[in-house]
PDB file of N, CA and C in Angstrom:
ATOM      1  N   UNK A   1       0.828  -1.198   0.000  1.00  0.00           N
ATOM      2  CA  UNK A   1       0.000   0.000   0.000  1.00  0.00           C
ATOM      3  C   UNK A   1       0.869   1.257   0.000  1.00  0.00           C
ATOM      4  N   UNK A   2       0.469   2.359  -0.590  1.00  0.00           N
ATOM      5  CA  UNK A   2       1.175   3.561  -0.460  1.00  0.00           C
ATOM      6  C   UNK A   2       0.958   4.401   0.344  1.00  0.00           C
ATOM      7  N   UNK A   3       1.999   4.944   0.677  1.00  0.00           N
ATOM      8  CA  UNK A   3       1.547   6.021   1.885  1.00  0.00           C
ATOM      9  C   UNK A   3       2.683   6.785   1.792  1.00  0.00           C
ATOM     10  N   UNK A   4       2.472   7.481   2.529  1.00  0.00           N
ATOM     11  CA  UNK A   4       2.948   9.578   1.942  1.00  0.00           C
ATOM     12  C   UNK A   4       3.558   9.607   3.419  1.00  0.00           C
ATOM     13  N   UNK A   5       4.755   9.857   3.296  1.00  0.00           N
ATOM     14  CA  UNK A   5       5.730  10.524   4.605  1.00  0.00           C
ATOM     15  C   UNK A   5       5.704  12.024   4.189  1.00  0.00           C
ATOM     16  N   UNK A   6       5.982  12.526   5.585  1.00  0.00           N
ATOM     17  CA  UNK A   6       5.833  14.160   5.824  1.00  0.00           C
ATOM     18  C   UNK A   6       7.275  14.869   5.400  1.00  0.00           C
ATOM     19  N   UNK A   7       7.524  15.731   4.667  1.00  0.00           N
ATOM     20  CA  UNK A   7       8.449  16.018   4.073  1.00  0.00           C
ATOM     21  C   UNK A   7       9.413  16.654   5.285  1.00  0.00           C
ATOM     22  N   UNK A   8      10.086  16.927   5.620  1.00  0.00           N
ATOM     23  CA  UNK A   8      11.296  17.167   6.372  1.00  0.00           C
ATOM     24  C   UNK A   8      11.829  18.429   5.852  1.00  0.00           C
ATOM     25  N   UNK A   9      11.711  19.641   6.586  1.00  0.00           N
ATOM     26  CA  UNK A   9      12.341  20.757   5.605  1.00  0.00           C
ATOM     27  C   UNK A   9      13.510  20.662   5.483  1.00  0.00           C
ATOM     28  N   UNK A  10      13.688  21.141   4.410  1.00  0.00           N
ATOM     29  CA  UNK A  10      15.704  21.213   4.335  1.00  0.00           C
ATOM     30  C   UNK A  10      16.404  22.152   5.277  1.00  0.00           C
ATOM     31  N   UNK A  11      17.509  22.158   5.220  1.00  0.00           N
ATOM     32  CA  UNK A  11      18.782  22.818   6.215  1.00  0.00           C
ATOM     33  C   UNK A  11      18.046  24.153   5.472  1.00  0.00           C
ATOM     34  N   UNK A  12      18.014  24.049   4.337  1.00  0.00           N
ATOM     35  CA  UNK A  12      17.933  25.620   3.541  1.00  0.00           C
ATOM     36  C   UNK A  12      16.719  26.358   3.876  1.00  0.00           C
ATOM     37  N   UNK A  13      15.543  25.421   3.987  1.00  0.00           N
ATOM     38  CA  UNK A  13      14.074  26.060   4.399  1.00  0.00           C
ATOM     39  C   UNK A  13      14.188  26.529   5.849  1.00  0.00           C
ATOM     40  N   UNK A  14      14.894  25.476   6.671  1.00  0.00           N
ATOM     41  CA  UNK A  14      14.987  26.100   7.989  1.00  0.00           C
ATOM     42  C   UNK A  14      15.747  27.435   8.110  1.00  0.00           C
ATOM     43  N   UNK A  15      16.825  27.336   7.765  1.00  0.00           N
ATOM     44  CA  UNK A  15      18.081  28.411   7.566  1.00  0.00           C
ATOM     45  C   UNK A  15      16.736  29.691   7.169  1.00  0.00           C
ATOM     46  N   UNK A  16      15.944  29.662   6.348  1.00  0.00           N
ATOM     47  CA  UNK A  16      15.105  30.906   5.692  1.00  0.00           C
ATOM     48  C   UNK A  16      13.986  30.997   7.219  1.00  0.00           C
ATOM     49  N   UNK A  17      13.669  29.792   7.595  1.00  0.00           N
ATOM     50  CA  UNK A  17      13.003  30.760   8.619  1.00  0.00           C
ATOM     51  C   UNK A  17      13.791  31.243  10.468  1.00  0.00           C
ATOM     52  N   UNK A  18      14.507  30.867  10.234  1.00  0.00           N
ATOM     53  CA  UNK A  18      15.701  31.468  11.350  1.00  0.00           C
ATOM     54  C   UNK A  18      16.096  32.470  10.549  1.00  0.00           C
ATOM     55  N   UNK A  19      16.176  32.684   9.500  1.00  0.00           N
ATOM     56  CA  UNK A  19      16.796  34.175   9.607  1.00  0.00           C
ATOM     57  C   UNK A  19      15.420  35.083   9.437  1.00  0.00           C
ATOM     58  N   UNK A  20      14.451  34.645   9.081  1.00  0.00           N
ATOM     59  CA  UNK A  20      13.173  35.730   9.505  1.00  0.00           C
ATOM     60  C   UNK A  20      12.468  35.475  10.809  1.00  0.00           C
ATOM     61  N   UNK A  21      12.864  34.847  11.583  1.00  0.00           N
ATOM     62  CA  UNK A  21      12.887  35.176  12.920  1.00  0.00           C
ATOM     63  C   UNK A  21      13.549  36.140  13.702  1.00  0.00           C
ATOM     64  N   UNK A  22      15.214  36.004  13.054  1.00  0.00           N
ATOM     65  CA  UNK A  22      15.926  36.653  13.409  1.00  0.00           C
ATOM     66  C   UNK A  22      15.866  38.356  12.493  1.00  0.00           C
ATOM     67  N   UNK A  23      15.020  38.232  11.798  1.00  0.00           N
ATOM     68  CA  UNK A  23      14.489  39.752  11.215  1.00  0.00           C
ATOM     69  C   UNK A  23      13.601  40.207  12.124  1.00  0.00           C
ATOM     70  N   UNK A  24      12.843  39.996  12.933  1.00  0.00           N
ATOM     71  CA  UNK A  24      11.501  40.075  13.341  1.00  0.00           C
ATOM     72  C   UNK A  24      12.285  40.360  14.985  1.00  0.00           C
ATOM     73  N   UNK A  25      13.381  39.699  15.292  1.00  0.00           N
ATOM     74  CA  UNK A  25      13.723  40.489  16.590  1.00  0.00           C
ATOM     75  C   UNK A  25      14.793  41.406  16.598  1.00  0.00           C
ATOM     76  N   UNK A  26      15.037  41.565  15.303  1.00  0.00           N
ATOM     77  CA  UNK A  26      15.963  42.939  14.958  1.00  0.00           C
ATOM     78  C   UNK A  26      14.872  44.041  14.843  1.00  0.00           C
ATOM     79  N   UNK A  27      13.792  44.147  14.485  1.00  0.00           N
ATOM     80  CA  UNK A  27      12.966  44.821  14.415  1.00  0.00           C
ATOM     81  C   UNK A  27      12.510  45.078  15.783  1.00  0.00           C
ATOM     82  N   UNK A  28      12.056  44.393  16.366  1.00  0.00           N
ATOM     83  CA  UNK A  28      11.894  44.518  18.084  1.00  0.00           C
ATOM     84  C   UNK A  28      12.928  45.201  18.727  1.00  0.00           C
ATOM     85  N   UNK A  29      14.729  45.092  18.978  1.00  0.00           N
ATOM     86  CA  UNK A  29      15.688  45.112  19.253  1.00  0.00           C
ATOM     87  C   UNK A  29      15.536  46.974  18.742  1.00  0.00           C
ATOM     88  N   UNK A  30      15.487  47.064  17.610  1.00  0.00           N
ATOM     89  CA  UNK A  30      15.444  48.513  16.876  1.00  0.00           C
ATOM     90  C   UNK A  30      14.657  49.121  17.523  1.00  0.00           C
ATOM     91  N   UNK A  31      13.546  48.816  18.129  1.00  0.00           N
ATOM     92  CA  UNK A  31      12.770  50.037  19.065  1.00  0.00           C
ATOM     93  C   UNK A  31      13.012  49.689  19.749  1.00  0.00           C
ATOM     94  N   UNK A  32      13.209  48.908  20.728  1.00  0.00           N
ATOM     95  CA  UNK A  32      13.390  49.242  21.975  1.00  0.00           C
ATOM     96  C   UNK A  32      15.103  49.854  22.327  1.00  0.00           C
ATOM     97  N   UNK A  33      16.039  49.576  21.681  1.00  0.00           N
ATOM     98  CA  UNK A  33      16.840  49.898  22.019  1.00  0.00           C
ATOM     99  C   UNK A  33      16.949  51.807  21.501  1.00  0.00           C
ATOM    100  N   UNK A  34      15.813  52.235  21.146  1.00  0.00           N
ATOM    101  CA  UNK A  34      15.936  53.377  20.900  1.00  0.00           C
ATOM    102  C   UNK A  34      14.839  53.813  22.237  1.00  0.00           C
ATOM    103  N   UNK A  35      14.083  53.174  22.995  1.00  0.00           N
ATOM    104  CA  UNK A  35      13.848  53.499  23.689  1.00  0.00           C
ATOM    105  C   UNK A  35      14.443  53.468  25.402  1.00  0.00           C
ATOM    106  N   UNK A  36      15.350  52.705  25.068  1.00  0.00           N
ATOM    107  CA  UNK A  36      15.971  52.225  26.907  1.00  0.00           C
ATOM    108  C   UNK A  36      17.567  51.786  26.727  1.00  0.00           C
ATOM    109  N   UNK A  37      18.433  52.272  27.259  1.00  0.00           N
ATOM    110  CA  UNK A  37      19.670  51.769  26.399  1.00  0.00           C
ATOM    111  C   UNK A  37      19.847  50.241  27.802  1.00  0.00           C
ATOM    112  N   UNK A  38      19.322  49.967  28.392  1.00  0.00           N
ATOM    113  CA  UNK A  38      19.783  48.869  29.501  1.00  0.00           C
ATOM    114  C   UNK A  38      18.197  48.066  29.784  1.00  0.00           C
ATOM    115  N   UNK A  39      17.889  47.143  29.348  1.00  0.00           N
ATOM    116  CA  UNK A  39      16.942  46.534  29.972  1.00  0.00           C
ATOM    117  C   UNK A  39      17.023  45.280  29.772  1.00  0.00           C
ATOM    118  N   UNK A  40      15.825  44.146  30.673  1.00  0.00           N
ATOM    119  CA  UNK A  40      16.469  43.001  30.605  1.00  0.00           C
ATOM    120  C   UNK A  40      16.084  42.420  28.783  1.00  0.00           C
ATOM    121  N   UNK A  41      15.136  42.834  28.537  1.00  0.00           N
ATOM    122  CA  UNK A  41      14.675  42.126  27.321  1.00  0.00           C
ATOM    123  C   UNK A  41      15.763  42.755  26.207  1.00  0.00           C
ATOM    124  N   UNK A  42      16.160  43.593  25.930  1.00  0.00           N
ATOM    125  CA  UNK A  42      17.186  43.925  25.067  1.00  0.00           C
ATOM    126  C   UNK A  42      18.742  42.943  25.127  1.00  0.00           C
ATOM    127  N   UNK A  43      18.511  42.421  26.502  1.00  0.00           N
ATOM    128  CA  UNK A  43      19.722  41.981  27.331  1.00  0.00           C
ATOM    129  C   UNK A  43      19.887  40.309  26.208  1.00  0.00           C
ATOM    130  N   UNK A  44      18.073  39.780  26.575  1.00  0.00           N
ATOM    131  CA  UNK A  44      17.520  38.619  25.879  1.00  0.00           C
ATOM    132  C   UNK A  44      17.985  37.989  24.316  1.00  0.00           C
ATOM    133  N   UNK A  45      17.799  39.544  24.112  1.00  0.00           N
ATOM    134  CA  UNK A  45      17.707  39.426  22.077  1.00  0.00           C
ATOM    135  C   UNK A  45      19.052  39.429  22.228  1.00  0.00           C
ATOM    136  N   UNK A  46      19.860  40.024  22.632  1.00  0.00           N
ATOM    137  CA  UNK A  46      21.464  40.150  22.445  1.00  0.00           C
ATOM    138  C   UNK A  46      21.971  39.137  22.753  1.00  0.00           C
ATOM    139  N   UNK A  47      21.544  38.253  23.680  1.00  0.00           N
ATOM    140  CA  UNK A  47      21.852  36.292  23.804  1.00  0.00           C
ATOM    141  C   UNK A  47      21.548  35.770  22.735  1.00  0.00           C
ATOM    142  N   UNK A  48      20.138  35.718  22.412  1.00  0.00           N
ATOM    143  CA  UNK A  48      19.673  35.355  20.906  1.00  0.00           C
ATOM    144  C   UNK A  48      20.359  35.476  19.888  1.00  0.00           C
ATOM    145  N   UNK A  49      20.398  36.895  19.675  1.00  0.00           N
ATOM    146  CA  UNK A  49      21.794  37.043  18.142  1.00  0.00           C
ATOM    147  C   UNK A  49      22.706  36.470  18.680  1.00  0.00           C
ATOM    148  N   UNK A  50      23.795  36.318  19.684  1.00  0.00           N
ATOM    149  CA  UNK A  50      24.874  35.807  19.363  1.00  0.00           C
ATOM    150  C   UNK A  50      25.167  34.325  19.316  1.00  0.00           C
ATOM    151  N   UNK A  51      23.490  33.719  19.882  1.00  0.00           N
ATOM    152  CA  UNK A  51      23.345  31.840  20.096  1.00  0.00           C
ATOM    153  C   UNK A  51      23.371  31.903  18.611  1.00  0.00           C
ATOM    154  N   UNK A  52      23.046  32.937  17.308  1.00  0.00           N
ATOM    155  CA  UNK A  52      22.190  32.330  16.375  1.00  0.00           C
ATOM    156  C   UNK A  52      22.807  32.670  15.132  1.00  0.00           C
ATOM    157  N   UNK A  53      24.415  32.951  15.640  1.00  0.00           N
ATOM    158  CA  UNK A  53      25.324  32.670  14.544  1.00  0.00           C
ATOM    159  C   UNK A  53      25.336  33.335  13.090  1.00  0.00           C
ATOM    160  N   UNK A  54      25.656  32.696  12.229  1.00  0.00           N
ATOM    161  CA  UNK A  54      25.788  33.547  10.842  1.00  0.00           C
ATOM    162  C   UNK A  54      24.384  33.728  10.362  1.00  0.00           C
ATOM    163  N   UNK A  55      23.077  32.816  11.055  1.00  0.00           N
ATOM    164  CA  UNK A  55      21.824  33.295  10.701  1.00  0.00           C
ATOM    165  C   UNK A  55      21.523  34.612  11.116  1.00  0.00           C
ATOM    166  N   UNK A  56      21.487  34.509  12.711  1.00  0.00           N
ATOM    167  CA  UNK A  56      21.184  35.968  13.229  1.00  0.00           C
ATOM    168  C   UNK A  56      21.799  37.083  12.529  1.00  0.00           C
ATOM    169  N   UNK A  57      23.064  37.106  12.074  1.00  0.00           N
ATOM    170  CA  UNK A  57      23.826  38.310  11.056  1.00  0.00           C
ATOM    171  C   UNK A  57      23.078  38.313   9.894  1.00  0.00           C
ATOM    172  N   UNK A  58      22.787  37.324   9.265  1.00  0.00           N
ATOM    173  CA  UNK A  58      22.061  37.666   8.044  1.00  0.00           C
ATOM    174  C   UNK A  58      20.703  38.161   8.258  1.00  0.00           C
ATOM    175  N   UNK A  59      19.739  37.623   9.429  1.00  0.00           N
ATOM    176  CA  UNK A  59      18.434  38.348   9.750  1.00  0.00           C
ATOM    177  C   UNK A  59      18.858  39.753   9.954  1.00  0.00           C
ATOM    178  N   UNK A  60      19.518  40.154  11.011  1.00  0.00           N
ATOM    179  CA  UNK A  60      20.084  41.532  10.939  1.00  0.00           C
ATOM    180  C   UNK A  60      20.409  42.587   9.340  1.00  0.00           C
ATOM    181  N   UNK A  61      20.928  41.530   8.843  1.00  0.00           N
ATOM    182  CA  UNK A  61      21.395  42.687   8.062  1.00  0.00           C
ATOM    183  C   UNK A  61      20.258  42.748   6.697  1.00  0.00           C
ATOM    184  N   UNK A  62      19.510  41.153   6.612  1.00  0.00           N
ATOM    185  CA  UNK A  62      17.825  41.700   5.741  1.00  0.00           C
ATOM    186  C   UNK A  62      17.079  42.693   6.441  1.00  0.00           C
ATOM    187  N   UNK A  63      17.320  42.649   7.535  1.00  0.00           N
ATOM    188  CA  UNK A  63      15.614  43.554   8.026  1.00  0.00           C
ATOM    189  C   UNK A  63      16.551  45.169   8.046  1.00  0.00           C
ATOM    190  N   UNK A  64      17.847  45.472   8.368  1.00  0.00           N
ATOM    191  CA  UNK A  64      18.215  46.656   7.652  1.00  0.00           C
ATOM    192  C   UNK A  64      17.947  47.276   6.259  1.00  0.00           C
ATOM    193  N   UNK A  65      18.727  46.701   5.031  1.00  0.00           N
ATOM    194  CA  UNK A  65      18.362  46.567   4.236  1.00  0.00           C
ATOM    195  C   UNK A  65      16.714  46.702   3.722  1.00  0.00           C
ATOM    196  N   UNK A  66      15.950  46.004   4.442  1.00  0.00           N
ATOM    197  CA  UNK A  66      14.562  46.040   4.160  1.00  0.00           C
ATOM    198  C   UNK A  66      14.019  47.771   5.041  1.00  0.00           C
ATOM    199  N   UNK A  67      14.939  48.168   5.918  1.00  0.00           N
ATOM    200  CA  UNK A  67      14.626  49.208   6.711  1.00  0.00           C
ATOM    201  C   UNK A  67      14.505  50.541   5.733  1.00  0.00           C
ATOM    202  N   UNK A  68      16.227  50.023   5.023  1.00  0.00           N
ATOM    203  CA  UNK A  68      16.511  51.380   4.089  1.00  0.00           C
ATOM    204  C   UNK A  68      16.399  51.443   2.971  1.00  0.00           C
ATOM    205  N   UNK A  69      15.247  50.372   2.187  1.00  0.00           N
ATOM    206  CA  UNK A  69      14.844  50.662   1.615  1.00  0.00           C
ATOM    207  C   UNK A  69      13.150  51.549   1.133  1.00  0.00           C
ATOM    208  N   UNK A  70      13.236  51.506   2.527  1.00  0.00           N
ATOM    209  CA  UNK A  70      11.462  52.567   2.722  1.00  0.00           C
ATOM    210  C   UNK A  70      10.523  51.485   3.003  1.00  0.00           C
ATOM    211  N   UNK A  71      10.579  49.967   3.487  1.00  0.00           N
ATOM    212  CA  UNK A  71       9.344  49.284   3.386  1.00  0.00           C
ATOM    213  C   UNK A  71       9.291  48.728   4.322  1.00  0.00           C
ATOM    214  N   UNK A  72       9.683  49.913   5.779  1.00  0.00           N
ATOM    215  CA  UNK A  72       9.452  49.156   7.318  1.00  0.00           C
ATOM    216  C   UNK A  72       8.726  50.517   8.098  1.00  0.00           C
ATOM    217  N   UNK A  73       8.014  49.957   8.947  1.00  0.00           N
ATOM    218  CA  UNK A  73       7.581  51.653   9.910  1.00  0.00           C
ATOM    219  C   UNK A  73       8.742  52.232  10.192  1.00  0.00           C
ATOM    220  N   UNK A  74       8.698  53.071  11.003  1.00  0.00           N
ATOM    221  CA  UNK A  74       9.830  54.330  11.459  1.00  0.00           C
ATOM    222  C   UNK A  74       9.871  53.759  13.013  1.00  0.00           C
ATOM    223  N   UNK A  75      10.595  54.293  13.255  1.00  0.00           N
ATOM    224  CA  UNK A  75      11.408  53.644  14.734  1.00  0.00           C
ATOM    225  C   UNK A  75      12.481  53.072  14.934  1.00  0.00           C
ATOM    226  N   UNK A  76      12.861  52.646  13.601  1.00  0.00           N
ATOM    227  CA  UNK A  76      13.918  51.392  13.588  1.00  0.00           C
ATOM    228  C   UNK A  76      15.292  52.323  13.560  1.00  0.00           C
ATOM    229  N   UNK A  77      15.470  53.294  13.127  1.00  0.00           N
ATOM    230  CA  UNK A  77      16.433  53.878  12.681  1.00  0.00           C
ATOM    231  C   UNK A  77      17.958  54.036  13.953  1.00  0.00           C
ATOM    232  N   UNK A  78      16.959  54.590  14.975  1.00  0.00           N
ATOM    233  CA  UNK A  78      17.489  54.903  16.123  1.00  0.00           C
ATOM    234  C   UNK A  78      18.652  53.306  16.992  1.00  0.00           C
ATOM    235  N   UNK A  79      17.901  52.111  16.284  1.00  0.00           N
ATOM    236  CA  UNK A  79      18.439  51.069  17.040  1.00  0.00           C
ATOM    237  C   UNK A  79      19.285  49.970  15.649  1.00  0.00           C
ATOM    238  N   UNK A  80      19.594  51.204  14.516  1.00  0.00           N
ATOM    239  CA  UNK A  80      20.595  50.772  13.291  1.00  0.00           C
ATOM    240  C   UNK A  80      21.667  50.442  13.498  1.00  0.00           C
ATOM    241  N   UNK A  81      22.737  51.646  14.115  1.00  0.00           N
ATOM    242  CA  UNK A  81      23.943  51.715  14.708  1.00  0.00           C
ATOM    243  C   UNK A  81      24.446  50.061  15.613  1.00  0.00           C
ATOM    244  N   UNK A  82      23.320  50.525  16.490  1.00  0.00           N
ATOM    245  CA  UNK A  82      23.740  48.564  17.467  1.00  0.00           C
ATOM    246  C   UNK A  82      23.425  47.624  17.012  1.00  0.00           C
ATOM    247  N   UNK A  83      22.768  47.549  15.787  1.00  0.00           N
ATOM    248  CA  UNK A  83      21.980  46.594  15.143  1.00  0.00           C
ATOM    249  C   UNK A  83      23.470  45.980  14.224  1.00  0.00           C
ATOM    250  N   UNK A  84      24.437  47.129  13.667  1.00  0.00           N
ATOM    251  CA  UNK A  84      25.286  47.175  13.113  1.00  0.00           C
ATOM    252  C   UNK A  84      26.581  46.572  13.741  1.00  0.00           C
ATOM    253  N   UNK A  85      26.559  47.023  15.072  1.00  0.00           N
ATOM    254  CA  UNK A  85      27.379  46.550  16.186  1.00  0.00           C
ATOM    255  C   UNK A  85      27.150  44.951  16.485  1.00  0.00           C
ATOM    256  N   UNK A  86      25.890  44.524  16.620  1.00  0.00           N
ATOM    257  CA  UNK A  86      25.896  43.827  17.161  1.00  0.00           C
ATOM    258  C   UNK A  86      25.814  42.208  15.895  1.00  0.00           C
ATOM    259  N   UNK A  87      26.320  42.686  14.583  1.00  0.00           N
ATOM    260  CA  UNK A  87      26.510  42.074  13.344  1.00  0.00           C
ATOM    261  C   UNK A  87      28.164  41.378  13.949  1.00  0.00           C
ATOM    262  N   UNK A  88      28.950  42.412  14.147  1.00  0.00           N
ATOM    263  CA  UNK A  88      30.335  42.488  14.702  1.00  0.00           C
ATOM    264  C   UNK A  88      30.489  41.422  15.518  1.00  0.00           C
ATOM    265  N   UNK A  89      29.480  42.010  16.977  1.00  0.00           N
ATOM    266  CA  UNK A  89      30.430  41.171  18.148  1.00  0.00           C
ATOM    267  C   UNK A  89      29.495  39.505  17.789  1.00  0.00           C
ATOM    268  N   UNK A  90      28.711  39.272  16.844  1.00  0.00           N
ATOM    269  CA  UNK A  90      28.447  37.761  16.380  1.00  0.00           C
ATOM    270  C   UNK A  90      29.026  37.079  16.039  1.00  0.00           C
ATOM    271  N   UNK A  91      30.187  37.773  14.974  1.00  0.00           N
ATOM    272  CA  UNK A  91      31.597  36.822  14.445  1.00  0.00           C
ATOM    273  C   UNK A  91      32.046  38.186  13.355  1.00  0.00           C
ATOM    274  N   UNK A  92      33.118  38.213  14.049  1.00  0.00           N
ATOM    275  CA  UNK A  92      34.091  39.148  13.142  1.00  0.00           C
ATOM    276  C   UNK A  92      34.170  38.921  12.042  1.00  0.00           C
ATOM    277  N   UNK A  93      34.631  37.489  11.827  1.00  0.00           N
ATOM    278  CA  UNK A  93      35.138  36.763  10.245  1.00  0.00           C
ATOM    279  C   UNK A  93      34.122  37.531   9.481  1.00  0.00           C
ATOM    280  N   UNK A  94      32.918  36.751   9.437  1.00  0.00           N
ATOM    281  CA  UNK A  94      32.170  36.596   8.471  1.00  0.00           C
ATOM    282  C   UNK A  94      31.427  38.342   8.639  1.00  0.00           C
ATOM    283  N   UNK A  95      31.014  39.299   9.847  1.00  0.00           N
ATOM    284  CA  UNK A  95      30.688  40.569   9.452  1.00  0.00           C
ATOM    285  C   UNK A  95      30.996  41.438   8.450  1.00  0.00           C
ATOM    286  N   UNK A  96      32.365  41.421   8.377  1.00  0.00           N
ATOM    287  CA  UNK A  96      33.375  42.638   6.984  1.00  0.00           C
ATOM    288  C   UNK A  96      32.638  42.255   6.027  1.00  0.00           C
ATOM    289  N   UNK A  97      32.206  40.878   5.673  1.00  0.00           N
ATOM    290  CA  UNK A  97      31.235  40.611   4.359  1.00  0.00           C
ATOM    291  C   UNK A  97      30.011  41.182   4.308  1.00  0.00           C
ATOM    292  N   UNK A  98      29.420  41.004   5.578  1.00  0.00           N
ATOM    293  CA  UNK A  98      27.768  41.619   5.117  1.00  0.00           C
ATOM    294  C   UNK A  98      27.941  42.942   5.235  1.00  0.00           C
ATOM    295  N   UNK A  99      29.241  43.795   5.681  1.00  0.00           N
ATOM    296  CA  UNK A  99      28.844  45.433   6.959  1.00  0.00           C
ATOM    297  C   UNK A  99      29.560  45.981   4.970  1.00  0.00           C
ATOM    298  N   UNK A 100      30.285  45.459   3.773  1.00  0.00           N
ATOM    299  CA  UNK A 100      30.189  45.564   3.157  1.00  0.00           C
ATOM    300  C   UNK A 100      29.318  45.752   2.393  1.00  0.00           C
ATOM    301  N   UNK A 101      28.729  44.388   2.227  1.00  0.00           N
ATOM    302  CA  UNK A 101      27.195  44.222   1.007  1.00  0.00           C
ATOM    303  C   UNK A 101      26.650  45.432   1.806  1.00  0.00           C
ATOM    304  N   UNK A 102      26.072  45.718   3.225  1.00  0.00           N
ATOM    305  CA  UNK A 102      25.020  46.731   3.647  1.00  0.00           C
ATOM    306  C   UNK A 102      25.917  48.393   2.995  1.00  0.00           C
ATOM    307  N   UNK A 103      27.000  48.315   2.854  1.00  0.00           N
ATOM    308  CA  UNK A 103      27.874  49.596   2.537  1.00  0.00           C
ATOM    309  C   UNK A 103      27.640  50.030   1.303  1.00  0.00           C
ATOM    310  N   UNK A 104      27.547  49.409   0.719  1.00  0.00           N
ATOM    311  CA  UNK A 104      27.218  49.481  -0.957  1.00  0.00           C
ATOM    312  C   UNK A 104      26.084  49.611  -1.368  1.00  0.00           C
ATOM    313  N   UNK A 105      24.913  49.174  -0.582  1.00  0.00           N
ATOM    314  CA  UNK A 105      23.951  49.510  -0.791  1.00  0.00           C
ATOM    315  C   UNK A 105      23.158  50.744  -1.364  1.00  0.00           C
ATOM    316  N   UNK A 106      24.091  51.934  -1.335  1.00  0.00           N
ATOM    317  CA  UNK A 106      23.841  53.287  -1.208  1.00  0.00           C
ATOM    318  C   UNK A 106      22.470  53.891  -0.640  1.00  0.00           C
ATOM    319  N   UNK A 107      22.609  53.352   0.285  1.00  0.00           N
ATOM    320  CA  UNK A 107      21.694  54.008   1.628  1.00  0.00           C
ATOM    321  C   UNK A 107      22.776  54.853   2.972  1.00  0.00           C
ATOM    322  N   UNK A 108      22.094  55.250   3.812  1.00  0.00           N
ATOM    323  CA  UNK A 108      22.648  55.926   4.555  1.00  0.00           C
ATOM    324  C   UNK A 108      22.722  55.080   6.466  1.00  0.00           C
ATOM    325  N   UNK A 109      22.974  53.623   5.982  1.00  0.00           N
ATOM    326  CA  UNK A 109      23.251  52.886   7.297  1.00  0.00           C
ATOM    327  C   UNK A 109      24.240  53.365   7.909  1.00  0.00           C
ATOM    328  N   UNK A 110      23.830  53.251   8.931  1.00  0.00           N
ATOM    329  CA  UNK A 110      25.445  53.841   9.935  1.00  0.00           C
ATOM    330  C   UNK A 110      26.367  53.221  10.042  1.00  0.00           C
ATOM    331  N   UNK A 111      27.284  52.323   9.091  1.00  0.00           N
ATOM    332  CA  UNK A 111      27.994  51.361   9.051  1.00  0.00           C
ATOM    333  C   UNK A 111      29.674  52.293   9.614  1.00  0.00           C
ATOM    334  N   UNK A 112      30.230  51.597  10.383  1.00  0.00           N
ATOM    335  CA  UNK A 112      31.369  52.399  11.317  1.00  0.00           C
ATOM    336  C   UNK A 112      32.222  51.471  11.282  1.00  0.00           C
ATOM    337  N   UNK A 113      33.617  51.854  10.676  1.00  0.00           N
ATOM    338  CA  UNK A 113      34.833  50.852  10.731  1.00  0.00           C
ATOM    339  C   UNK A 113      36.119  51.742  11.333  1.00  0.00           C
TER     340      UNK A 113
END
């Protein structure tokens, strides 16, 4: 008889939704850190990005990107800079690559070397 197993997402499907997770608390991270520079939940997300490796850098640096290109609310701007920073203290290696791609972009990210 035939029967149908449940497909198993790939490394790659998962990888796509960890890094839009990790868009979705860069977006969170972006206001609040423009609203409180010390609290515990900012404290949270900043464990998060750095458990979440070269994904979390790439969520970071789509939901920028998606920031400066005009197709996010306003708020975010203020929490760019650490958003930028905090690409860095995730893994050096691999940041110079994305704090690039975001450089070229010709937008006005606060990218700081």
């Amino acid at each position: 008889p035939a029967f149908s197993q449940k497909q198993q997402p790939t490394t790659q499907q998962s990888d796509v939704n960890s890094i839009e997770e990790y868009m979705q608390l860069a977006d969170k991270y972006a206001h609040i850190e423009s609203l409180f520079s010390e609290n515990s939940e900012k404290k949270e997300i900043e464990e998060q990005f750095l458990a979440g490796g070269t994904n979390a850098q790439e969520g970071i640096a789509r939901f920028l990107t998606v920031c400066a290109s005009g197709r996010m609310t306003q708020g975010w701007w203020n929490g760019a800079a650490s958003l930028v920073k905090m690409i860095r203290k995730i893994d050096k290696g691999s940041a110079e690559i994305i704090l690039l791609r975001l450089k070229n972009l010709k937008t006005n990210i606060p990218i700081i070397y």
